[in-house]
C-alpha atoms as a PDB file:
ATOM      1  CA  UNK A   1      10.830  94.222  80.254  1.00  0.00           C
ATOM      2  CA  UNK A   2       7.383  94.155  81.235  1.00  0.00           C
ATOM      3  CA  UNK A   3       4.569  96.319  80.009  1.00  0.00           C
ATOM      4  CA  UNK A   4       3.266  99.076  82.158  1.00  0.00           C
ATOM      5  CA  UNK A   5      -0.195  99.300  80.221  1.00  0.00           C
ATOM      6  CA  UNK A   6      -1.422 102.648  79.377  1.00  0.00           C
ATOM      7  CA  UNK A   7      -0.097 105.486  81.158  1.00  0.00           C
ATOM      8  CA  UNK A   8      -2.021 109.159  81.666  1.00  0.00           C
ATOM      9  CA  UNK A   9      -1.084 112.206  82.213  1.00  0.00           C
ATOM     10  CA  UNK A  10      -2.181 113.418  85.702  1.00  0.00           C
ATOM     11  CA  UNK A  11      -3.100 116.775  83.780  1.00  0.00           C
ATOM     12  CA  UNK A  12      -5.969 114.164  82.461  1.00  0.00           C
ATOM     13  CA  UNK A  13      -7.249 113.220  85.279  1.00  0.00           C
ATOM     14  CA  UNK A  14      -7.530 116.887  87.467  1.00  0.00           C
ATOM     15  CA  UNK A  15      -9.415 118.104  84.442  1.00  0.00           C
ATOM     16  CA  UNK A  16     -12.176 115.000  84.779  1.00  0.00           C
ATOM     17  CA  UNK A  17     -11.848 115.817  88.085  1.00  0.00           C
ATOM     18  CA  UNK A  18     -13.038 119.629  87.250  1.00  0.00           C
ATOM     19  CA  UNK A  19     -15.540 118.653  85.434  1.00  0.00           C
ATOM     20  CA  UNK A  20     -17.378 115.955  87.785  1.00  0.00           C
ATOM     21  CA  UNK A  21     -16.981 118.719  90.621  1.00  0.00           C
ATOM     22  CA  UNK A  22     -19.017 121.136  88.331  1.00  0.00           C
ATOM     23  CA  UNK A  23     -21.191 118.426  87.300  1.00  0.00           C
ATOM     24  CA  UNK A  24     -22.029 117.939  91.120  1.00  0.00           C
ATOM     25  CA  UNK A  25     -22.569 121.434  92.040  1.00  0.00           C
ATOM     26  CA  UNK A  26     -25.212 121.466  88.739  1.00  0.00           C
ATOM     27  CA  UNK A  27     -26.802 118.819  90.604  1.00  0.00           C
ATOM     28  CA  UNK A  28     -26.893 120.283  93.785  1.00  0.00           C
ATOM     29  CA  UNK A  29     -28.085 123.645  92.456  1.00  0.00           C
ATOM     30  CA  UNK A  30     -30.765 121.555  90.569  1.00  0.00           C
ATOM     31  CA  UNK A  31     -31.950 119.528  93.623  1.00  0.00           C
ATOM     32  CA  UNK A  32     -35.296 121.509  95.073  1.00  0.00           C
ATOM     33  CA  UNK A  33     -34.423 120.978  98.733  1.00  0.00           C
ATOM     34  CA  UNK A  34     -31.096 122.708  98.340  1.00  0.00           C
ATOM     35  CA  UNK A  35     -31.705 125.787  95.507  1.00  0.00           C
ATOM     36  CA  UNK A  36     -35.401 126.376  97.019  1.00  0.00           C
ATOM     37  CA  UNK A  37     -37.137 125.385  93.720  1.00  0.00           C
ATOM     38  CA  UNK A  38     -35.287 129.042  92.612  1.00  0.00           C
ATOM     39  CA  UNK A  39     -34.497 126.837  89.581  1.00  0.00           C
ATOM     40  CA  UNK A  40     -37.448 124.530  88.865  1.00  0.00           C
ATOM     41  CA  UNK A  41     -37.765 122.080  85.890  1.00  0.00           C
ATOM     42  CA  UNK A  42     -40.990 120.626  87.137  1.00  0.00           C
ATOM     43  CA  UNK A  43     -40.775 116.604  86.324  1.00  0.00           C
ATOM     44  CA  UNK A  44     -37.834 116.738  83.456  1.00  0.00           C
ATOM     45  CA  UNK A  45     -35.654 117.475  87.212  1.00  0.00           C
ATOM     46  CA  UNK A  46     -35.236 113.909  87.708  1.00  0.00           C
ATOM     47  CA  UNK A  47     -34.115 113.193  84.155  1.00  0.00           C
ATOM     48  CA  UNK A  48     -31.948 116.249  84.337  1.00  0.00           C
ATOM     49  CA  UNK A  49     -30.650 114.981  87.348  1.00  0.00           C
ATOM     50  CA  UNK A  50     -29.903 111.147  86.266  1.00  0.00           C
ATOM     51  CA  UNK A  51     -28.526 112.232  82.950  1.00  0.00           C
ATOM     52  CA  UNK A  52     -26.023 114.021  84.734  1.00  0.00           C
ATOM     53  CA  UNK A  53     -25.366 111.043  87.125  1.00  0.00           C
ATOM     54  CA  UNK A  54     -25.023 108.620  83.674  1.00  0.00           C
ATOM     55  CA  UNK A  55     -22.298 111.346  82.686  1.00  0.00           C
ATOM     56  CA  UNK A  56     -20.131 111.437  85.953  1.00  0.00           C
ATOM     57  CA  UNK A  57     -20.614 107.738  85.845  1.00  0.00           C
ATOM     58  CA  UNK A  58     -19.310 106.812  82.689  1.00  0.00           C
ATOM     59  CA  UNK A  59     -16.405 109.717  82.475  1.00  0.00           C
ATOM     60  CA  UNK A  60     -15.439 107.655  86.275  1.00  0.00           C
ATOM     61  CA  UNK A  61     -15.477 104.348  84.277  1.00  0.00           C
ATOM     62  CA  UNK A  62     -14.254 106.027  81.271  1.00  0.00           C
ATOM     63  CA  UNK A  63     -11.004 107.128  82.805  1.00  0.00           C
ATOM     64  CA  UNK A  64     -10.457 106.346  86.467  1.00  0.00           C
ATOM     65  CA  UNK A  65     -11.049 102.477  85.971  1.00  0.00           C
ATOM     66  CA  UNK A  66      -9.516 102.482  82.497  1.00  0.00           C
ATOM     67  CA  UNK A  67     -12.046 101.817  80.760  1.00  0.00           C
ATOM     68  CA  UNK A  68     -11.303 103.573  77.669  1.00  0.00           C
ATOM     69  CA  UNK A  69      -8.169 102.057  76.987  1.00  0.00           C
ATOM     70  CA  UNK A  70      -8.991  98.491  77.251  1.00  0.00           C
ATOM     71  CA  UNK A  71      -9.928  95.972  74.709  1.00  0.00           C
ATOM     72  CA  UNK A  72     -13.412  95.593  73.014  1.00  0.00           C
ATOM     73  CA  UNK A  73     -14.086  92.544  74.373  1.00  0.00           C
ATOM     74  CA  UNK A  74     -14.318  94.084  77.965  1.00  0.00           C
ATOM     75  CA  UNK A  75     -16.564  97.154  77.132  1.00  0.00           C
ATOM     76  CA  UNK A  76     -18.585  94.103  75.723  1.00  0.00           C
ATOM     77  CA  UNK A  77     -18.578  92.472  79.072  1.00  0.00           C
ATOM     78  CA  UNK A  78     -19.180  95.789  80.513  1.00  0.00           C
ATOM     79  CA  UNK A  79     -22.250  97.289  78.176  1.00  0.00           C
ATOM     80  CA  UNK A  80     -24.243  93.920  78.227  1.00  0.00           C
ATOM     81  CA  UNK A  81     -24.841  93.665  81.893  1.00  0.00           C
ATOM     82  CA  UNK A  82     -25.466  97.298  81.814  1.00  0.00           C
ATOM     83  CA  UNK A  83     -27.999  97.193  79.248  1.00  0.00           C
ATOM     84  CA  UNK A  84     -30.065  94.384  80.990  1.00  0.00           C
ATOM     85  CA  UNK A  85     -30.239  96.718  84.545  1.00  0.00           C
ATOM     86  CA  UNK A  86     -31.512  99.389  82.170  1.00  0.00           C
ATOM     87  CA  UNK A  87     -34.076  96.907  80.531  1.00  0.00           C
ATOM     88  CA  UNK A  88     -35.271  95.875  84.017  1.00  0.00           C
ATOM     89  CA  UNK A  89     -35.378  99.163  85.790  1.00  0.00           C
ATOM     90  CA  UNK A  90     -37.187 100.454  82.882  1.00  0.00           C
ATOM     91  CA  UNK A  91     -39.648  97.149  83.477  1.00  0.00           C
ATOM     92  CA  UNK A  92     -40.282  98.327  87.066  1.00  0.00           C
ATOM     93  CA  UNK A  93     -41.133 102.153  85.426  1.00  0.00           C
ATOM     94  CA  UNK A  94     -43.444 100.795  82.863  1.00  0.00           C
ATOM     95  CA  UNK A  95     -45.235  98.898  85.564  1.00  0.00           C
ATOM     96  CA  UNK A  96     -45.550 101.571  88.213  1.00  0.00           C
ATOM     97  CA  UNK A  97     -47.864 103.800  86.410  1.00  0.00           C
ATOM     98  CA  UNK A  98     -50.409 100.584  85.532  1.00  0.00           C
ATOM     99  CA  UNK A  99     -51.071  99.931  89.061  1.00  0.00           C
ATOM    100  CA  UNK A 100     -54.071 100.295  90.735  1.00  0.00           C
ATOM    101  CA  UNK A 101     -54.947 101.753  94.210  1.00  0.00           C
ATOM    102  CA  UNK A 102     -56.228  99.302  96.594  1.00  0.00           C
ATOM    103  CA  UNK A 103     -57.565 101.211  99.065  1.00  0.00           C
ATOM    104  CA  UNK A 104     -60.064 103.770  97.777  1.00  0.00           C
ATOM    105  CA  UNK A 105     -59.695 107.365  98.786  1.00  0.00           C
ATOM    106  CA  UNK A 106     -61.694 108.480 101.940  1.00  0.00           C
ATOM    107  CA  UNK A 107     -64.019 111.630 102.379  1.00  0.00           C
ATOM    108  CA  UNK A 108     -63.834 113.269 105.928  1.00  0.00           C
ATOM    109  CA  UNK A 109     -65.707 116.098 105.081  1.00  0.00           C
END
């Protein structure tokens, strides 16, 4: 007979399901545009905000694609393309703040 693979409970998956609906409301309560800035954590909102994205993320890869029941050579082909987006985004964020402005800022007054 062949093998099914790895079989989950559908209890499993409405409780992710919970928890990346609440993890989206946090978000949206969070974002300034919607809340107001009622709750404002200055700059640490963005990391706030894309920590909370990482989480949702990795609980969809985690148990909607399986991920957490597979072998370790694919979390291996999974975390090593991963980690080289992360180096190069964080390239682009190192850079950013280095730059200088061409044009020079203008007095009208």
């Amino acid at each position: 007979m062949a093998e099914l693979g790895h079989v989950i409970h559908p209890r499993v998956f409405w409780k992710v399901f919970a928890v990346l609906v609440f993890l989206t409301i946090i978000t949206v309560i969070l974002s300034p545009r919607v809340s107001g800035h009622i709750v404002d954590f200055g700059k640490v909102n963005i990391l706030i905000a894309l920590s909370i994205a990482t989480i949702k993320a990795s609980l969809v890869l985690m148990y909607f694609m399986h991920l957490k029941f597979e072998g370790p050579w694919i979390l291996v082909y999974f975390i090593l393309p991963v980690s080289l987006l992360i180096l190069m985004i964080a390239g682009v964020f190192i850079d950013n703040p280095l730059r200088i402005d061409p044009s020079p800022e203008v007095n009208l007054s």
